[in-house]
Protein backbone atom coordinates (compact mmCIF):
# COMPACT_ATOMS: atom_id res chain seq x y z
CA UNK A 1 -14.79 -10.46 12.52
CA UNK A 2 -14.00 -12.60 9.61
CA UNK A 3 -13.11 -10.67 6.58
CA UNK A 4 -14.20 -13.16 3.01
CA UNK A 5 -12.55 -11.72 0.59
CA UNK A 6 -14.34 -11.27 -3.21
CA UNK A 7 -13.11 -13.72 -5.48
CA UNK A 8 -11.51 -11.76 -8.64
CA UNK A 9 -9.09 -12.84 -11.51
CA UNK A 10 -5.49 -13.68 -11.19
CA UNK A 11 -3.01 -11.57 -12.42
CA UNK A 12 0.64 -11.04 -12.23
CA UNK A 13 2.36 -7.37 -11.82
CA UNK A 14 6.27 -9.02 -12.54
CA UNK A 15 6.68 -11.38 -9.67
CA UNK A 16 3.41 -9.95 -7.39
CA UNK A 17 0.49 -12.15 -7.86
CA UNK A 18 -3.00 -9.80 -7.35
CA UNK A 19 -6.20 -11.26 -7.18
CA UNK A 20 -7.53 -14.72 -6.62
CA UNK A 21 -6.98 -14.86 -2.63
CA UNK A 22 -3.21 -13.46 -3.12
CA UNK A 23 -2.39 -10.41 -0.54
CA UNK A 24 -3.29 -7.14 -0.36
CA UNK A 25 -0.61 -5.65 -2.26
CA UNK A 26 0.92 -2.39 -1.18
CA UNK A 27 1.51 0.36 -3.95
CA UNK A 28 2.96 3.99 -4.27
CA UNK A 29 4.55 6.52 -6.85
CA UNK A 30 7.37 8.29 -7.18
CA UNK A 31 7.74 12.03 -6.52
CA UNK A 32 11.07 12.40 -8.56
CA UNK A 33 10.65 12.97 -12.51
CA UNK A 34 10.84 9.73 -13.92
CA UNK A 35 13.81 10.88 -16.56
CA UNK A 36 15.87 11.47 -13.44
CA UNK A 37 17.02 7.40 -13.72
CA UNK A 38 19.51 8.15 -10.19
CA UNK A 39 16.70 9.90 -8.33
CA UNK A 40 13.40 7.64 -8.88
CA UNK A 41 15.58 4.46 -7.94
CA UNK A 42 16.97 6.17 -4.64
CA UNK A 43 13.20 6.88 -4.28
CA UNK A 44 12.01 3.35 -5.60
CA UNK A 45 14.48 1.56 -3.04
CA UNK A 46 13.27 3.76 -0.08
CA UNK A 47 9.84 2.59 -0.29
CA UNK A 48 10.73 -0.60 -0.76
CA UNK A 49 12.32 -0.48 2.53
CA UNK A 50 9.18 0.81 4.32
CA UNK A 51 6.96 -2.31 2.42
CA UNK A 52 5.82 -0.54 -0.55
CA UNK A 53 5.57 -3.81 -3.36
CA UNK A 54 4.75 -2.35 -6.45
CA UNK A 55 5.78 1.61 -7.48
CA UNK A 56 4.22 3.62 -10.40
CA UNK A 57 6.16 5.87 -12.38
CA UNK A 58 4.52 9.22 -14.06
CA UNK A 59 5.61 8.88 -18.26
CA UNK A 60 5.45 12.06 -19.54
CA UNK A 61 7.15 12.26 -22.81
CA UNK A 62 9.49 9.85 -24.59
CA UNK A 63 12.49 10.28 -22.68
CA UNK A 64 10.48 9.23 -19.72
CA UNK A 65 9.59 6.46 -21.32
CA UNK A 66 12.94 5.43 -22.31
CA UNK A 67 13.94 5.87 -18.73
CA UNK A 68 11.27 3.33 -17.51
CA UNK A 69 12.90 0.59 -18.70
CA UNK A 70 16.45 1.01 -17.08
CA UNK A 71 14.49 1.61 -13.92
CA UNK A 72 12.30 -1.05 -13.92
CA UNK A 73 15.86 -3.44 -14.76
CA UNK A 74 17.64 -2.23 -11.27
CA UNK A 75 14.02 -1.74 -9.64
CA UNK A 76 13.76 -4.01 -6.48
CA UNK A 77 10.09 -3.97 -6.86
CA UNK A 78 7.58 -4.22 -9.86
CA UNK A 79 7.46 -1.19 -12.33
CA UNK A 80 3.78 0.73 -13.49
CA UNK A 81 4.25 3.01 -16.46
CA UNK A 82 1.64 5.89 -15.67
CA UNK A 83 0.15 7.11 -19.45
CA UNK A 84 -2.37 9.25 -20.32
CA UNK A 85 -3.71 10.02 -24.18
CA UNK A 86 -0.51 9.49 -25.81
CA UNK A 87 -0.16 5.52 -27.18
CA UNK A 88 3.10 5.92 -28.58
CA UNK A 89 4.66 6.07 -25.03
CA UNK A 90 2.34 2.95 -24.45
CA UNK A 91 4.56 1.50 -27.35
CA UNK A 92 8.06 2.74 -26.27
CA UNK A 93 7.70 1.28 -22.48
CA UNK A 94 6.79 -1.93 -23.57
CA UNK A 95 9.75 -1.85 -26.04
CA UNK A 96 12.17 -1.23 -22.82
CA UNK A 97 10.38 -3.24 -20.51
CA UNK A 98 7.59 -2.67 -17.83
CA UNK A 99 5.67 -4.66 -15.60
CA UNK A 100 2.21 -3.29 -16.42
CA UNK A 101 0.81 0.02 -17.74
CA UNK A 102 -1.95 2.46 -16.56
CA UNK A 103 -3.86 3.63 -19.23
CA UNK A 104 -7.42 4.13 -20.19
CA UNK A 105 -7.81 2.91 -23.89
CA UNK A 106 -10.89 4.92 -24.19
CA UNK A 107 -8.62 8.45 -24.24
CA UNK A 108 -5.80 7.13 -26.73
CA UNK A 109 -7.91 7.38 -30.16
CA UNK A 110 -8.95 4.77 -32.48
CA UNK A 111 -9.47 0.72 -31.67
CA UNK A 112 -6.33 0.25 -33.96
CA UNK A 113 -4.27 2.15 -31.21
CA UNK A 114 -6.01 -0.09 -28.62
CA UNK A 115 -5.05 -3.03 -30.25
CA UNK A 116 -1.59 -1.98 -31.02
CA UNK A 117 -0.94 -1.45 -27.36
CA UNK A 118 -2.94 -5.10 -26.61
CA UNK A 119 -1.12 -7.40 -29.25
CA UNK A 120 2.38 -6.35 -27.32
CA UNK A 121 0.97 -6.74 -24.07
CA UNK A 122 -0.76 -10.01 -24.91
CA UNK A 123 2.90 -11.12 -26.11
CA UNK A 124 4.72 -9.68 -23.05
CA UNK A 125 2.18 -11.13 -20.85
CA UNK A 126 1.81 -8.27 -18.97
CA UNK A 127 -1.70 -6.32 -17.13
CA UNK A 128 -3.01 -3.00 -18.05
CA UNK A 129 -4.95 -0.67 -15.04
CA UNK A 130 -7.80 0.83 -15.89
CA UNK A 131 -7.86 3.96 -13.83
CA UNK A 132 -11.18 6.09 -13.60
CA UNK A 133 -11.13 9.25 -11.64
CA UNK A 134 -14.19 11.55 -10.41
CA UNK A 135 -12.23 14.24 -11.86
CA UNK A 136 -11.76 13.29 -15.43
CA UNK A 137 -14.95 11.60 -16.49
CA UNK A 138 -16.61 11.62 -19.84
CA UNK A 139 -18.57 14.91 -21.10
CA UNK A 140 -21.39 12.94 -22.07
CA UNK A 141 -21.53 10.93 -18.55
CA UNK A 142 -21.33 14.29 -16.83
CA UNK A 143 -24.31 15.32 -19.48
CA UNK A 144 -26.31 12.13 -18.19
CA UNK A 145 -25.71 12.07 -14.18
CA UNK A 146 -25.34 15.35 -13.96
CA UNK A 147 -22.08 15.34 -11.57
CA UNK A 148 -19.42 11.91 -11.05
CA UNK A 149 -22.03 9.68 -9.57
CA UNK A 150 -20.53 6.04 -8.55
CA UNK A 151 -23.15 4.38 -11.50
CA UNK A 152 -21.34 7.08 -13.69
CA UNK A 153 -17.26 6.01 -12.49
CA UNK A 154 -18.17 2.63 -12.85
CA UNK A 155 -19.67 3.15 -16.25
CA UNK A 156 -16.67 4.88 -17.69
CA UNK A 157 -14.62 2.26 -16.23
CA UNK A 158 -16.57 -0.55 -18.22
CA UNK A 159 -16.47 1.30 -21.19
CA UNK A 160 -12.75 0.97 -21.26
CA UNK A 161 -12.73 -2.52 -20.50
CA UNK A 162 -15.07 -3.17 -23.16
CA UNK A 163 -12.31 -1.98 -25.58
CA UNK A 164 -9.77 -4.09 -24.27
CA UNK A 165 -12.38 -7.22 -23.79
CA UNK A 166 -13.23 -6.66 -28.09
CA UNK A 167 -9.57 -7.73 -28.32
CA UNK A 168 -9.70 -10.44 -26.51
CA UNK A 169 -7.74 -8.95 -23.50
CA UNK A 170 -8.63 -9.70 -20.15
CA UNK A 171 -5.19 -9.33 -17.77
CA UNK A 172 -6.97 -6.33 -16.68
CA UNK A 173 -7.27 -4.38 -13.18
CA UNK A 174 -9.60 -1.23 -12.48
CA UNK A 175 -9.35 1.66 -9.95
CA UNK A 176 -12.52 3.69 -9.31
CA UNK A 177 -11.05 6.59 -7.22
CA UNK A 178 -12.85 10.31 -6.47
CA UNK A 179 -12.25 12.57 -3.26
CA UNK A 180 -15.48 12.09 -1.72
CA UNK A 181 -15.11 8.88 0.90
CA UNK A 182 -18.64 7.78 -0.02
CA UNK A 183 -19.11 7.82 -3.65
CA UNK A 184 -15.66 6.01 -3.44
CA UNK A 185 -16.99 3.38 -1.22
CA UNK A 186 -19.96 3.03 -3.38
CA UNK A 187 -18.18 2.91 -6.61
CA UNK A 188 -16.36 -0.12 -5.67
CA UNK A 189 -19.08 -1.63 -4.20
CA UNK A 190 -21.15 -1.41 -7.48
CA UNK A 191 -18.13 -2.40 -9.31
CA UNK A 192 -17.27 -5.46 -7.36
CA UNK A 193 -20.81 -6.73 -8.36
CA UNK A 194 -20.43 -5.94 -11.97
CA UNK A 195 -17.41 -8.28 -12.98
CA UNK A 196 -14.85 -9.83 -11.58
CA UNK A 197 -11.07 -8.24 -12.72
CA UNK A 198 -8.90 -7.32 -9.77
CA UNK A 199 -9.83 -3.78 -8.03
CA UNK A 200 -6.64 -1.19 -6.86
CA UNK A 201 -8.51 0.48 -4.07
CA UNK A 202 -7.94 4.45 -3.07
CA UNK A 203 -9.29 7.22 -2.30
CA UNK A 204 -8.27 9.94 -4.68
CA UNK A 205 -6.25 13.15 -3.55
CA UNK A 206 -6.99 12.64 0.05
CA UNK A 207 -5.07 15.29 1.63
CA UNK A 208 -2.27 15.99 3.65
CA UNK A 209 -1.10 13.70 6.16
CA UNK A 210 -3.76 13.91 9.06
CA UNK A 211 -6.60 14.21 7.15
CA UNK A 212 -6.09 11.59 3.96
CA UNK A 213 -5.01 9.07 6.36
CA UNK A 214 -8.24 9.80 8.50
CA UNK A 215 -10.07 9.81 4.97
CA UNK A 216 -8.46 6.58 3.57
CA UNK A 217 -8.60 4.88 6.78
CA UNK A 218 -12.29 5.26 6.77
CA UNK A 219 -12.76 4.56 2.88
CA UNK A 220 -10.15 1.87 2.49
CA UNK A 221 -10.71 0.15 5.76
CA UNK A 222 -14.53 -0.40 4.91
CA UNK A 223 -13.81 -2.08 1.07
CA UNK A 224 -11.33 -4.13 2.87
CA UNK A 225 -13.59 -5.13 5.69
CA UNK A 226 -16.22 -5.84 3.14
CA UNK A 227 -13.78 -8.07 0.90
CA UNK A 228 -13.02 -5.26 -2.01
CA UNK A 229 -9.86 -4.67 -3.08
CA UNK A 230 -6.56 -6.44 -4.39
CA UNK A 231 -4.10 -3.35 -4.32
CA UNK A 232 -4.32 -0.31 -2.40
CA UNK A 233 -2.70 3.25 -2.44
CA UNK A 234 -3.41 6.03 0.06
CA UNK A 235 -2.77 9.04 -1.75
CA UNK A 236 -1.51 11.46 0.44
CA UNK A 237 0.01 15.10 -0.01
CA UNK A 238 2.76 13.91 2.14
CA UNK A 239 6.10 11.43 1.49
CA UNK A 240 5.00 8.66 -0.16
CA UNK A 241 6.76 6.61 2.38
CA UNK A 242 4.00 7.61 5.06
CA UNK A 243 1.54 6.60 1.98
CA UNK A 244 3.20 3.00 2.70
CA UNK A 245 3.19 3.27 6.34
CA UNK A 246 -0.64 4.37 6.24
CA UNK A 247 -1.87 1.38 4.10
CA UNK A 248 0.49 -0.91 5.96
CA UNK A 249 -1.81 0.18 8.90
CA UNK A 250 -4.83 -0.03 7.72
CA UNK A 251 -4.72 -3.71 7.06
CA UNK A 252 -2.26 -4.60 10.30
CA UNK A 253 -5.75 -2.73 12.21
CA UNK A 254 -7.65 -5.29 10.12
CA UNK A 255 -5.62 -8.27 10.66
CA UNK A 256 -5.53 -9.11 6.78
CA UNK A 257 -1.44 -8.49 6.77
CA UNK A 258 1.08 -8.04 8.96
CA UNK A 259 3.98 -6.33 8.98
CA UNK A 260 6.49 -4.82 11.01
CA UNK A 261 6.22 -3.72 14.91
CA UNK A 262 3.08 -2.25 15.95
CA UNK A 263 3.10 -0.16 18.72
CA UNK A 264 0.86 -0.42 21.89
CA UNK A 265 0.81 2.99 23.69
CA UNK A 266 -0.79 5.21 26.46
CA UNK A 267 -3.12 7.86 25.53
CA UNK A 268 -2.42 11.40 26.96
CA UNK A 269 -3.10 11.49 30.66
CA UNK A 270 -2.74 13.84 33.48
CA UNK A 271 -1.22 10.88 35.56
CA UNK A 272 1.83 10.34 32.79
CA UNK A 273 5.25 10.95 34.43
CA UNK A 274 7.38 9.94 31.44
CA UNK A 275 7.14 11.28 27.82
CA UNK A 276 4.78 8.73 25.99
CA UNK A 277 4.11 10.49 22.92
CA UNK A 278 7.31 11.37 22.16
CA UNK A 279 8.90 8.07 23.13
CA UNK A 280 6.31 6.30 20.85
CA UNK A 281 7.00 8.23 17.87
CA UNK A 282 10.30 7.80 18.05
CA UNK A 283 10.47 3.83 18.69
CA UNK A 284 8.24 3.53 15.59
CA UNK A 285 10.39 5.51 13.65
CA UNK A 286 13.60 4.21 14.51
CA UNK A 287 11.64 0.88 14.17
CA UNK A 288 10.47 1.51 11.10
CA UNK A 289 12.78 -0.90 8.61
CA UNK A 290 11.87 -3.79 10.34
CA UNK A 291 9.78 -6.48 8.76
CA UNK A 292 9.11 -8.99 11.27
CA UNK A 293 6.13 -8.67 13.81
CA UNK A 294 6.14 -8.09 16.65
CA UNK A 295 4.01 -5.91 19.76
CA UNK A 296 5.21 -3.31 21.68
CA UNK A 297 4.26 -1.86 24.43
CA UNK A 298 5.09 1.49 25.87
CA UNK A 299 3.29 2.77 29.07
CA UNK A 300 3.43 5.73 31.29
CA UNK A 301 2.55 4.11 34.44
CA UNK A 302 4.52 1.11 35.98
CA UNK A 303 1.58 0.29 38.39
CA UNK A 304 -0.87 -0.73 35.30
CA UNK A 305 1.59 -0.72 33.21
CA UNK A 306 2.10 -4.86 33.12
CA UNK A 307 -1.33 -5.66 33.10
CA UNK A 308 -2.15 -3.32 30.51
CA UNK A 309 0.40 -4.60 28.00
CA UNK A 310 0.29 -8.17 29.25
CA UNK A 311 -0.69 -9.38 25.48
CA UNK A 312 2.83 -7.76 24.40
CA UNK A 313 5.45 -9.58 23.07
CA UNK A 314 7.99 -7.13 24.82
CA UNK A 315 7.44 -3.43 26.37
CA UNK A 316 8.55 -0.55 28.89
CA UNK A 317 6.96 0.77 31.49
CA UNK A 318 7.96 4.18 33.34
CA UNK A 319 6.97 6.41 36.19
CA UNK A 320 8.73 8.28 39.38
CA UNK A 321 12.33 7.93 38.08
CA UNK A 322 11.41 3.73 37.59
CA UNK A 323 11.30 2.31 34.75
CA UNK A 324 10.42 -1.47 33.57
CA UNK A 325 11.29 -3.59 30.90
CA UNK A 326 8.80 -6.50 30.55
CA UNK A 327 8.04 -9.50 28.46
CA UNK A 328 5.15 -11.41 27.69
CA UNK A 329 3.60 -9.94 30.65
CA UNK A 330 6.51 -10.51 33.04
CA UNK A 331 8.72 -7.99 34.57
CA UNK A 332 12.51 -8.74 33.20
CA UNK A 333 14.73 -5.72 34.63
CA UNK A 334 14.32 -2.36 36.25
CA UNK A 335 15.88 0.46 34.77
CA UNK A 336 16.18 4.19 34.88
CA UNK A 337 12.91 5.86 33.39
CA UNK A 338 15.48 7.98 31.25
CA UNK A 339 17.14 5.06 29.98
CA UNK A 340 14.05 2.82 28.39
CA UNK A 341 13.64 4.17 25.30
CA UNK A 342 17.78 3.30 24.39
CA UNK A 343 16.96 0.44 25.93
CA UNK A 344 13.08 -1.11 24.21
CA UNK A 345 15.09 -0.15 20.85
CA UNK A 346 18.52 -2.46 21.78
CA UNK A 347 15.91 -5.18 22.96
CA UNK A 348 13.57 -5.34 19.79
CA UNK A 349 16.68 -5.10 17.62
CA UNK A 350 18.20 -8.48 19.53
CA UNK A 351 14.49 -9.97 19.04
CA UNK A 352 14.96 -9.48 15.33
CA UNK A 353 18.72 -10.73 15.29
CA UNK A 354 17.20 -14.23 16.35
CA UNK A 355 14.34 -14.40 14.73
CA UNK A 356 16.29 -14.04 11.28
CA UNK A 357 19.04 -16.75 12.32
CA UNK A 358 16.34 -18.62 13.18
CA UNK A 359 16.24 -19.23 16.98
CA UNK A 360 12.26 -17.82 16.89
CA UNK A 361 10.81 -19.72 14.17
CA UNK A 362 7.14 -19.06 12.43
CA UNK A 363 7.81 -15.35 11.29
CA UNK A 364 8.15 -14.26 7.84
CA UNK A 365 10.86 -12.34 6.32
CA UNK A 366 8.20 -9.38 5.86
CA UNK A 367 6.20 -10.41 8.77
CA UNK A 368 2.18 -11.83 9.03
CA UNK A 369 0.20 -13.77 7.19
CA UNK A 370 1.94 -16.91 4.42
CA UNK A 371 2.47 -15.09 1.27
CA UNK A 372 2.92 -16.25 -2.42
CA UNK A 373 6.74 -16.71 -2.97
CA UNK A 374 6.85 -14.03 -5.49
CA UNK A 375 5.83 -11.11 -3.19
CA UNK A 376 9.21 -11.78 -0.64
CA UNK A 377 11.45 -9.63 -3.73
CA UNK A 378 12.71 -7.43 -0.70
């Protein structure tokens, strides 16, 4: 399958282009209260670690605000300033320094406030998100549609760009998110017909773990497949480090980026003699800071074992106190079954060692597909 991606607007969130053919970018948000400077950087640099490229931060007064800006100057990663109703805090941020804002200039108040907030970011050169949520629409669009319809979302969302457009501001990028996988999907269908600005895909409030990946999966991995979407969050109730890990996955399964080690495994299976599950789990978490790409392969049965990871780059095998370690198909060494997983982890972490001082060529710092110069900040 051969994924043609919409053509939308360029923009730049700090050093990440998004839009116009540029990758997927990866975002999250912080957990920790934004005024807590020590606490949302420890956080900030942790999901940077795991891929996460751009990180919003929740303002909710002015010494949040305040705060953004000495985050966003020791931030390895672009800074969002979350605000909602209140422009002054639009105001303050951009006086410290930010990368972009979220805000929907239809809930600040007048067109003066609107174009307070645009002059500054039309001198800073810097985006705003437009971010419409089932949830929170208009009284009178709820009147009209009765409930938050997808023609309804994507009419509240074009409302507020129309404010921004009458001052001649167009750096703009929208998010049409509700619960429901469907009217999500359809939103940003409609939306990607009706104009061209740079969509931040998600399914809103997901769930916990298991079931919002299952939900965004199915959501996000059909926009993407379809060509919709320049940024993408999962929003889980879980760490937003698996929110990374999750979106990170659902384009690796779509082959639009690559990143990191992904993990070939058995199923469960009566005929398993060596702990599969648990091994895998563990080799992907202990795996988990690397960048570079690679497959792995980890099998419960050394008779099939080969053949069925033959398109590995490296992988174990294990059965009757036996275990294999293979590459590219080819048996290298037999081991003890109790010694493979020490041993898969030792080999992958050599792998890397040579592909970053250069004696494997090809592979990006962060792994897959050629990426603008400005997204390899970590």
């Amino acid at each position: 399958m051969k994924i043609e991606r919409k053509k939308t607007r360029r923009i730049m969130v700090g050093s990440v282009p998004i839009g116009d053919g540029a990758p997927v970018a990866v975002q999250s948000m912080t957990v920790a209260d934004t005024r807590d400077i020590a606490a949302t950087l420890a956080e900030i640099n942790g999901l940077a670690r795991v891929g996460c490229e751009i990180i919003r931060l929740a303002v909710v007064d002015a010494e949040a605000a305040e705060a953004v800006g000495k985050i966003r100057n020791q931030s390895p990663i672009p800074v969002i300033a979350d605000i909602h109703f209140d422009y002054h805090l639009a105001l303050k941020v951009l006086e410290g320094g930010v990368d972009a804002i979220r805000i929907n200039p239809g809930n600040i108040g007048s067109q003066e406030k609107v174009r307070a907030i645009v002059d500054r970011m039309k001198d800073r050169g810097l985006p705003i998100r437009i971010g419409v949520n089932a949830g929170s629409l208009e009284r009178d669009l709820l009147d009209q549609y009765g409930h938050p319809t997808p023609d309804a979302m994507v009419e509240s969302a074009l409302r507020h760009v129309q404010l921004l457009e009458k001052e001649g501001f167009y750096d703009i990028k929208i998010s049409l998110k509700a619960s429901n996988v469907p009217d999500t999907i359809d939103a940003y269908m409609l939306m990607s017909q009706r104009c061209d600005y740079p969509l931040h895909i998600g399914v809103s409030e997901a769930g916990p773990l298991l079931s919002g990946t299952v939900k965004s999966s199915v959501g996000l991995g059909y926009l993407l497949a379809n060509g919709v979407g320049d940024t993408i969050r999962v929003s889980l109730a879980a760490d937003p480090a698996e929110e990374v890990k999750v979106a990170w996955g659902i384009m690796k399964s779509l082959g639009i980026r690559e990143r990191g080690v992904n993990i070939i495994a058995c199923p469960t299976c009566g005929r398993l003699e060596i702990d599969v599950v648990g091994i895998a789990q563990r080799v992907e978490d202990r795996l988990a800071h690397i960048h570079e790409t690679m497959d792995i392969s980890i099998l419960g049965c050394v008779v099939n074992g080969i053949g069925e990871g033959k398109e590995a780059d490296l992988g174990i095998a294990g059965g009757q106190g036996i275990g294999i370690y293979f590459e590219n198909g080819e048996v290298v060494k037999k081991i003890k079954d109790t010694e493979i997983e020490e041993y898969i982890i030792q080999q992958v972490e050599a792998r890397v060692e040579r592909m970053r001082s250069g004696q494997q060529g090809g592979e990006s710092p962060q792994g897959g597909l050629p990426m603008h110069p400005a997204m390899n900040r970590h």
